[in-house]
C-alpha atoms as a PDB file:
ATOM      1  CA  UNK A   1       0.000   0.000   0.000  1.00  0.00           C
ATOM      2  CA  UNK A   2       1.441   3.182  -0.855  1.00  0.00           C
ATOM      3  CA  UNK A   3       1.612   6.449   1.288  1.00  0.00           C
ATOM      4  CA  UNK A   4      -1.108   8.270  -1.089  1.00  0.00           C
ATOM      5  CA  UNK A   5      -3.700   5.391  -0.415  1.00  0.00           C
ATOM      6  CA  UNK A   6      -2.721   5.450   3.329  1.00  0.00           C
ATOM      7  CA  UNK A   7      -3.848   9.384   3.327  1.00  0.00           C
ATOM      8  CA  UNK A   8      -7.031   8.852   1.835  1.00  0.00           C
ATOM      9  CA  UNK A   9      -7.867   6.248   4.364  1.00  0.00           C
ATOM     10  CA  UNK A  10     -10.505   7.737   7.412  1.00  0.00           C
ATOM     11  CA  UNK A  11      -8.711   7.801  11.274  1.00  0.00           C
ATOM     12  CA  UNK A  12     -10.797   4.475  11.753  1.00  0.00           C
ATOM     13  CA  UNK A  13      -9.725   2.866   9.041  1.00  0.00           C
ATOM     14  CA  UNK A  14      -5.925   2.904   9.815  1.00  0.00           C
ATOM     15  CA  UNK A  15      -6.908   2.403  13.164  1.00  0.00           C
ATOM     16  CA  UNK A  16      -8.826  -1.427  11.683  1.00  0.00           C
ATOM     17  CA  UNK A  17      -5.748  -1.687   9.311  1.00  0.00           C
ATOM     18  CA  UNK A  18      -2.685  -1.783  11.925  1.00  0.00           C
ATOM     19  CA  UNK A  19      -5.074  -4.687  14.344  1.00  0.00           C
ATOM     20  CA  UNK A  20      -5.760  -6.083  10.755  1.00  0.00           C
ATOM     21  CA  UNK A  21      -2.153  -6.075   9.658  1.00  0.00           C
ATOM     22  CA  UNK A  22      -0.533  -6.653  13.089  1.00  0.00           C
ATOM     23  CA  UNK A  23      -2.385  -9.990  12.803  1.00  0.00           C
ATOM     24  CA  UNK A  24      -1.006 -10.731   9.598  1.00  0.00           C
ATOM     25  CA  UNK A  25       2.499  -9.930  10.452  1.00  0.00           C
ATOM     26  CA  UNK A  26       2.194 -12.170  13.645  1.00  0.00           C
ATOM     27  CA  UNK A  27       0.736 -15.005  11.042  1.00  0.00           C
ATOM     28  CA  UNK A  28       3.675 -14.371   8.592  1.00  0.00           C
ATOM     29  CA  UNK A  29       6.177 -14.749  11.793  1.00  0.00           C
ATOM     30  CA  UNK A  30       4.968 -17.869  12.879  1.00  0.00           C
ATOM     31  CA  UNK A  31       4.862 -19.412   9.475  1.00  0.00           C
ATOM     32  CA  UNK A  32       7.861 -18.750   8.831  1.00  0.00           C
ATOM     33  CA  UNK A  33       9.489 -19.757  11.583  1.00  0.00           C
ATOM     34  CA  UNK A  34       7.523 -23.263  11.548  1.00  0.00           C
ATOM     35  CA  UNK A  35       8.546 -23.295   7.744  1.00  0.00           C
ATOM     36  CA  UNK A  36      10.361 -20.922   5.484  1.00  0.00           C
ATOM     37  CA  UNK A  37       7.801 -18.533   3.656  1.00  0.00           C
ATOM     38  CA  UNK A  38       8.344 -18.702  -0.396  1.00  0.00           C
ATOM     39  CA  UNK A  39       8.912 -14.791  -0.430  1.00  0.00           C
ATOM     40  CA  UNK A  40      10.439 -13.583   2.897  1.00  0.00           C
ATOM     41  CA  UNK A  41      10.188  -9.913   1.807  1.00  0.00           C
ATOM     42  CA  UNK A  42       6.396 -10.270   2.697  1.00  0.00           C
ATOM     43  CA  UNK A  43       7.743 -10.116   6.457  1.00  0.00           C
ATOM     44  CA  UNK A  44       9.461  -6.794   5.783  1.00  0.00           C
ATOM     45  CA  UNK A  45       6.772  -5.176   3.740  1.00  0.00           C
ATOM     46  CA  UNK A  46       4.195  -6.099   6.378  1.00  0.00           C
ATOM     47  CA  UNK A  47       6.200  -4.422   9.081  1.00  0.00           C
ATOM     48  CA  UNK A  48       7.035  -1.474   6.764  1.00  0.00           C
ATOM     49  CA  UNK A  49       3.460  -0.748   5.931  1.00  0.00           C
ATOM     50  CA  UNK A  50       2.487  -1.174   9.972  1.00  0.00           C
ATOM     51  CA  UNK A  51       5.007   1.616  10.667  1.00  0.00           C
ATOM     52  CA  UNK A  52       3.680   3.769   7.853  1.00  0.00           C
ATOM     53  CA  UNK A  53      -0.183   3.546   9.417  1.00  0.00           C
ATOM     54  CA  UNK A  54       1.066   4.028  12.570  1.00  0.00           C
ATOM     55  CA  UNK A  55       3.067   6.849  11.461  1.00  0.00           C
ATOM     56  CA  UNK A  56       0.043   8.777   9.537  1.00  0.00           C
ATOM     57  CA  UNK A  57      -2.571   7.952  12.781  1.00  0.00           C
ATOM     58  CA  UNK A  58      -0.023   9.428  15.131  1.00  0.00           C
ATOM     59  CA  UNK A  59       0.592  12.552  12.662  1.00  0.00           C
ATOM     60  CA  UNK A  60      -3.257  12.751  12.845  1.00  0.00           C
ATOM     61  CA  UNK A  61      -3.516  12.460  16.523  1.00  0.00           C
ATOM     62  CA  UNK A  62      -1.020  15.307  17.319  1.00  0.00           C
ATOM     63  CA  UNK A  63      -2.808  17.554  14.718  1.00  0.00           C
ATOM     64  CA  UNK A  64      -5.831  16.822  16.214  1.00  0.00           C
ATOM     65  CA  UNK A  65      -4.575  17.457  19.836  1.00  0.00           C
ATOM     66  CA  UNK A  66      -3.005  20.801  18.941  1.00  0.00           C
ATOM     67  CA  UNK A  67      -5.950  22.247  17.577  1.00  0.00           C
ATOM     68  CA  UNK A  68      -7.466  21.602  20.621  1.00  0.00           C
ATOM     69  CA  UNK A  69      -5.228  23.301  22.792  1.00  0.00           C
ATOM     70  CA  UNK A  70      -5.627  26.502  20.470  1.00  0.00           C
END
């Protein structure tokens, strides 16, 4: 998923999406360490887009917080 779609996405949505993909990552980890995976670089594009929903929800939630305090 690329940054532009993660913008579009509503604060609820990425907020589904990371328990949604958090589960997936912790499926991918298990998996593979039961069995190797065919394409390992599912692991690191999992965590990758976890960290880039995270990072647009937490952008949101300080720009939410400072208008508040204005």
């Amino acid at each position: 998923m690329k940054q532009n779609i993660v913008n579009d996405l509503t604060t609820d949505e990425i907020r589904d999406r990371i328990a949604e993909e958090r589960a997936n990552y912790t499926k991918l980890k298990m998996s593979h360490a039961v069995s190797p995976i065919e394409n390992p670089l599912k692991i690191r594009s999992s965590r990758r887009l976890i960290a880039r929903l995270e990072t647009e929800f937490k952008k949101r939630a300080m720009a939410s917080s400072s208008e508040t305090k204005k």
